[in-house]
N, C-alpha and C. Protein backbone atom coordinates (compact mmCIF):
# COMPACT_ATOMS: atom_id res chain seq x y z
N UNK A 1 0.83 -1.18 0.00
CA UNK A 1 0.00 0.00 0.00
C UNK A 1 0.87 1.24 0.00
N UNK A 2 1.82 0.95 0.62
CA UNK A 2 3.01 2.47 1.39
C UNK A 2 3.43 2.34 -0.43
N UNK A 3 3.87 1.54 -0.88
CA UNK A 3 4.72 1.52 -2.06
C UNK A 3 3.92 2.15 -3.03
N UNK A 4 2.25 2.06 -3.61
CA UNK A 4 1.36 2.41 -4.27
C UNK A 4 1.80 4.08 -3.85
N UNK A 5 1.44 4.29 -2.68
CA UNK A 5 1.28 5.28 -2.55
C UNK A 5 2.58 6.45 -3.29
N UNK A 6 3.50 5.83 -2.69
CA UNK A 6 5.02 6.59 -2.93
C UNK A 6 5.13 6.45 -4.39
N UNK A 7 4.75 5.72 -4.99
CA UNK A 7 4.56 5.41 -6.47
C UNK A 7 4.13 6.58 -7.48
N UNK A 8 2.89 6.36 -6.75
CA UNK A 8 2.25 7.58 -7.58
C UNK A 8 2.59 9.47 -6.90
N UNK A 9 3.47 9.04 -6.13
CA UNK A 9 3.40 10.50 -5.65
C UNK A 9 4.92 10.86 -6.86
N UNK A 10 5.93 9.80 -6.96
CA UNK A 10 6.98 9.83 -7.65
C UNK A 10 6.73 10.28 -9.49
N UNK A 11 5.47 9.26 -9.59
CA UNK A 11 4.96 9.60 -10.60
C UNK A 11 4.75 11.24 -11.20
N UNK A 12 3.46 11.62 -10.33
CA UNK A 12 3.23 12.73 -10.31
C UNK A 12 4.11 14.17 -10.40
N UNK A 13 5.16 13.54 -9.37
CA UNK A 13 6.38 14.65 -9.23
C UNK A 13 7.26 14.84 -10.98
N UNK A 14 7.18 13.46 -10.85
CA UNK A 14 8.16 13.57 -12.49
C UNK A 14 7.46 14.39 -13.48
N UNK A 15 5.84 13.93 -13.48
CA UNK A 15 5.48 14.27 -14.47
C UNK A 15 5.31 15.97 -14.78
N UNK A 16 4.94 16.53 -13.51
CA UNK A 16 5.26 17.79 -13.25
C UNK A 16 6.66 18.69 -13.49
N UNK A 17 7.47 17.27 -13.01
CA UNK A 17 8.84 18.01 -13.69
C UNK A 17 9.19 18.04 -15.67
N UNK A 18 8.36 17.21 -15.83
CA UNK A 18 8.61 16.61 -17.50
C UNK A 18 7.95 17.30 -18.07
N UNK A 19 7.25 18.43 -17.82
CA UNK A 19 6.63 19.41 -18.11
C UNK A 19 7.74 21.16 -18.37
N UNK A 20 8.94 20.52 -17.76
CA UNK A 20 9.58 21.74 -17.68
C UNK A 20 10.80 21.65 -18.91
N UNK A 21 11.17 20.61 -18.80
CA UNK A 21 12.23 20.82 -19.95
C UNK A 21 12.53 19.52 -20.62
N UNK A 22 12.86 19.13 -21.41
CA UNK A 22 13.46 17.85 -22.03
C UNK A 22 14.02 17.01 -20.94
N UNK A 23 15.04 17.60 -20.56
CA UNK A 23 15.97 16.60 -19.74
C UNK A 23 14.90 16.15 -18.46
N UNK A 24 14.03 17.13 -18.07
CA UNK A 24 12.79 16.33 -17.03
C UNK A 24 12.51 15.32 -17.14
N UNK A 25 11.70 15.63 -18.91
CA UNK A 25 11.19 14.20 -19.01
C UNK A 25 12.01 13.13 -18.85
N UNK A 26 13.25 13.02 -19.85
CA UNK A 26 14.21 11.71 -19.39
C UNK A 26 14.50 11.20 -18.20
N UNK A 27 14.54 12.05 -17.26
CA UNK A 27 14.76 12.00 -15.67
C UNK A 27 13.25 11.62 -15.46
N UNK A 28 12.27 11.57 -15.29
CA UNK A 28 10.69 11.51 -15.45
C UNK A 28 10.61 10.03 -16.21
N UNK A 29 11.19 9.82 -16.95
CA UNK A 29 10.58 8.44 -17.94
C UNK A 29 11.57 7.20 -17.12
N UNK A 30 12.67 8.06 -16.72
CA UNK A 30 13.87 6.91 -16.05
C UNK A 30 12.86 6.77 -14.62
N UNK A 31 12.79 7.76 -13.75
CA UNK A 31 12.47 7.22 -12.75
C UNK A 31 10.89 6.19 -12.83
N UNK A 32 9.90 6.86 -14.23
CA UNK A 32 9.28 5.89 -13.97
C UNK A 32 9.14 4.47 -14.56
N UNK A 33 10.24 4.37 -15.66
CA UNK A 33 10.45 3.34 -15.68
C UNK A 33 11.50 2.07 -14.96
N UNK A 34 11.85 2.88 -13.58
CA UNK A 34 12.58 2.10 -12.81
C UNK A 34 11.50 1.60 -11.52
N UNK A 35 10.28 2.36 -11.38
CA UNK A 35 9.17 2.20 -10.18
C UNK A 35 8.52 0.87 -11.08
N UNK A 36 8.29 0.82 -12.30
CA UNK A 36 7.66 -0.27 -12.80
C UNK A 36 8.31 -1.52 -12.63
N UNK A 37 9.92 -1.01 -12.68
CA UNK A 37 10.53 -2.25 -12.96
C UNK A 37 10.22 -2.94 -11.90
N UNK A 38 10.26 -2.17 -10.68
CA UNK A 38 10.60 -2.38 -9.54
C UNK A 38 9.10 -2.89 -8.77
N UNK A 39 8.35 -2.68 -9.25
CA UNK A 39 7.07 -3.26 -8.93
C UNK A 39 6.69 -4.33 -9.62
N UNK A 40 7.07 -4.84 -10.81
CA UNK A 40 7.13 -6.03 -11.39
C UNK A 40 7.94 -7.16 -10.97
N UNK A 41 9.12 -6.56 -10.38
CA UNK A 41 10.20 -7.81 -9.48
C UNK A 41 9.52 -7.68 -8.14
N UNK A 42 8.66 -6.93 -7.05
CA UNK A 42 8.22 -7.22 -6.04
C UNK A 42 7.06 -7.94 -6.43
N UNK A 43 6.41 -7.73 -7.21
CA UNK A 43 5.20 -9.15 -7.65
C UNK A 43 5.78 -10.58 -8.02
N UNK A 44 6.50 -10.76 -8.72
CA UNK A 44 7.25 -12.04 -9.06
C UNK A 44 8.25 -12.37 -7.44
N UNK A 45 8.48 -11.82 -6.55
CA UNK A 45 8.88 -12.01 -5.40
C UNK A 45 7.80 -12.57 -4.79
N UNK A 46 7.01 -11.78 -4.57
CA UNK A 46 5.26 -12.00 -4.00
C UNK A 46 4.86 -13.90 -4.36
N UNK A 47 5.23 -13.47 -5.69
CA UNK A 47 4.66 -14.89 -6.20
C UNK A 47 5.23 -16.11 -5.88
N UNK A 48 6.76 -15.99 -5.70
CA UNK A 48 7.68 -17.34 -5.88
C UNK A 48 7.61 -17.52 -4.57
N UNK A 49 7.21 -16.47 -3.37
CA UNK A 49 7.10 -17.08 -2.20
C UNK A 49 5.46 -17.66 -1.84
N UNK A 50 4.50 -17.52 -2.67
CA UNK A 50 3.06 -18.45 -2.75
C UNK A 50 3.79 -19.10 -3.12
N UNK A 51 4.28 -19.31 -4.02
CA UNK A 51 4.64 -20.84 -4.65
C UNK A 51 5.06 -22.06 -3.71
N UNK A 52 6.44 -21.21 -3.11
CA UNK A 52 7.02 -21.67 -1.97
C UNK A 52 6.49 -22.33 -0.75
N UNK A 53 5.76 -21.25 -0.31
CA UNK A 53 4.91 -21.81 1.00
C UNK A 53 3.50 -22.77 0.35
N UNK A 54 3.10 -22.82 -0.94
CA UNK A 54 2.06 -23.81 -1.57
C UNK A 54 2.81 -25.47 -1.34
N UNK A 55 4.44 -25.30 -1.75
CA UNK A 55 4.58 -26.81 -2.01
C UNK A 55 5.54 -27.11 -0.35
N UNK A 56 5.62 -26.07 0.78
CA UNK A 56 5.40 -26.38 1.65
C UNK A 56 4.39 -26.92 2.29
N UNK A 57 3.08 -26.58 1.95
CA UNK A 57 2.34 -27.26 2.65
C UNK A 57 2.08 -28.54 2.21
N UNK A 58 1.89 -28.30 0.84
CA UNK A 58 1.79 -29.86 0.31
C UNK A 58 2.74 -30.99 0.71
N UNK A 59 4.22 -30.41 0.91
CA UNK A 59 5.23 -31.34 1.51
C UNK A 59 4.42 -31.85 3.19
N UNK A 60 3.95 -30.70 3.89
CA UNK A 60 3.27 -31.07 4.94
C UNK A 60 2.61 -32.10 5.23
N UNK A 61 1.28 -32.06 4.35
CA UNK A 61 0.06 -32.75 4.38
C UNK A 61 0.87 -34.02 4.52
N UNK A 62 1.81 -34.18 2.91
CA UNK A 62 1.92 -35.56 2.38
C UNK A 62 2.94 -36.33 3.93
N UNK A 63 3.83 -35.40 4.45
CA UNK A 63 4.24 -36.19 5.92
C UNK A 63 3.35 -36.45 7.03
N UNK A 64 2.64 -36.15 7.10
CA UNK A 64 1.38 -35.94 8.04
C UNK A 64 0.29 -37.50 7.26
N UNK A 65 0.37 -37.65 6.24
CA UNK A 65 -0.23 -38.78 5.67
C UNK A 65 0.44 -39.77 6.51
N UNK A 66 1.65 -39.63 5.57
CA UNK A 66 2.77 -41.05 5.71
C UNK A 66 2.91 -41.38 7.31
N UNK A 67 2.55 -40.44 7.96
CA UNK A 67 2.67 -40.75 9.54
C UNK A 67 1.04 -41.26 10.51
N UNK A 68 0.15 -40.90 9.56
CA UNK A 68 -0.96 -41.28 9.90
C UNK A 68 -0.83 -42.84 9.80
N UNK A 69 -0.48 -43.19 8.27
CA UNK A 69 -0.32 -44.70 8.24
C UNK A 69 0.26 -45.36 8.53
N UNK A 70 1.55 -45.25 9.04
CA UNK A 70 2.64 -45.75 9.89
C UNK A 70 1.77 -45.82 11.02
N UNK A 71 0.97 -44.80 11.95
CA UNK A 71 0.26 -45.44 13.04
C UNK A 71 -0.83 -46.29 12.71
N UNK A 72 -1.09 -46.20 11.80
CA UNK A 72 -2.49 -47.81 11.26
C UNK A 72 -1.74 -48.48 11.20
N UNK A 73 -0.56 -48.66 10.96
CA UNK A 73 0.28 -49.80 10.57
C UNK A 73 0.63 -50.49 11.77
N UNK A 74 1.61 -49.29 12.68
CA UNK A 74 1.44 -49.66 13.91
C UNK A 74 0.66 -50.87 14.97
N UNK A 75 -0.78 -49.89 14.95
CA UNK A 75 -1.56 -50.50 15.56
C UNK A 75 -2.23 -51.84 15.38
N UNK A 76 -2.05 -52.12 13.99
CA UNK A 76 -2.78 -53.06 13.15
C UNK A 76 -1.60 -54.39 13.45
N UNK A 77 -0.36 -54.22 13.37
CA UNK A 77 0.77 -54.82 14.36
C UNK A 77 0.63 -55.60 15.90
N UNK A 78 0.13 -54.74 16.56
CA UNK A 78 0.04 -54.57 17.92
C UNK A 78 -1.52 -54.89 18.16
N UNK A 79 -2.22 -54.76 17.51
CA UNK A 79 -3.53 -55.71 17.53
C UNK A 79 -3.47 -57.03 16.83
N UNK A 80 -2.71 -57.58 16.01
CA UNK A 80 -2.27 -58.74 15.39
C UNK A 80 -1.32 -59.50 16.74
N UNK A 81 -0.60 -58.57 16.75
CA UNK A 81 -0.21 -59.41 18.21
C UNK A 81 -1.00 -59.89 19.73
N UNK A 82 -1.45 -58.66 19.51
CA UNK A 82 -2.66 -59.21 20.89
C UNK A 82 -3.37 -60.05 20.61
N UNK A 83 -3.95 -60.57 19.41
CA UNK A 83 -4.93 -61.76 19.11
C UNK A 83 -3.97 -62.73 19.08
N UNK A 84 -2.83 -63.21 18.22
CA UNK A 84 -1.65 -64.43 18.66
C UNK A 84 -1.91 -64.37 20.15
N UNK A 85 -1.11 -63.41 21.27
CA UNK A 85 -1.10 -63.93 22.40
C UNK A 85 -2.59 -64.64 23.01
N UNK A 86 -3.56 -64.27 22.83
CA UNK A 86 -4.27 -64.85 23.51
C UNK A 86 -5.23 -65.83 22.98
N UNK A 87 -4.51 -66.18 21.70
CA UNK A 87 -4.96 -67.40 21.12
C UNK A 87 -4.17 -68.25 21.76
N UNK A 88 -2.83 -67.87 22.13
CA UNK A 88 -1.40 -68.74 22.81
C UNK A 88 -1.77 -69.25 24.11
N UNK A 89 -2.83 -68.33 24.56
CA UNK A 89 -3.11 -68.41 26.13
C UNK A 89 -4.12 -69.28 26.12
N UNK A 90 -5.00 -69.38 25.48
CA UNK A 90 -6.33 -70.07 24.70
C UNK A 90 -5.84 -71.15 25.06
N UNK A 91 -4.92 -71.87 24.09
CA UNK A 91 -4.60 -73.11 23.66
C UNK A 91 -3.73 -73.83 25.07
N UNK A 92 -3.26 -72.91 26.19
CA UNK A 92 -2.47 -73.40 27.11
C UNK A 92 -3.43 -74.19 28.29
């Protein structure tokens, strides 16, 4: 928002100055074609860190899976065993 703002105030200033002589404008067209630049690499910044934190989470979920089923696995273990033992006990 702060950056919009300062943006267009930079804008404005140039253009007011590019009104006065040639060399304004060049000074006027440089600075505003360096605010564009510069707002086009803070969006592509913006972006690669969604990206970033997107296939973080997805890395998330998918460990959070693999650990869910490791405890089914677990348990499914440890309930397989509890039925042996007391089939063992059964039979004694």
């Amino acid at each position: 928002m702060k950056k919009t703002i300062v943006l267009s105030l930079v804008l404005a200033a140039s253009m007011g100055l590019a009104a006065c002589s040639p060399k304004a404008e060049d000074a006027a067209a440089n600075a505003a074609d360096t605010m564009a630049a510069e707002a086009v690499e803070g969006a592509e910044n913006a972006a690669d860190a969604s990206m970033n934190a997107a296939d973080a989470a997805v890395d998330a979920t998918a460990n959070a899976a693999a650990a869910a089923g490791n405890s089914v696995d677990a348990a499914a273990d440890a309930a397989k065993s509890a039925v042996d033992a007391a089939a063992d006990a059964a039979a004694k």
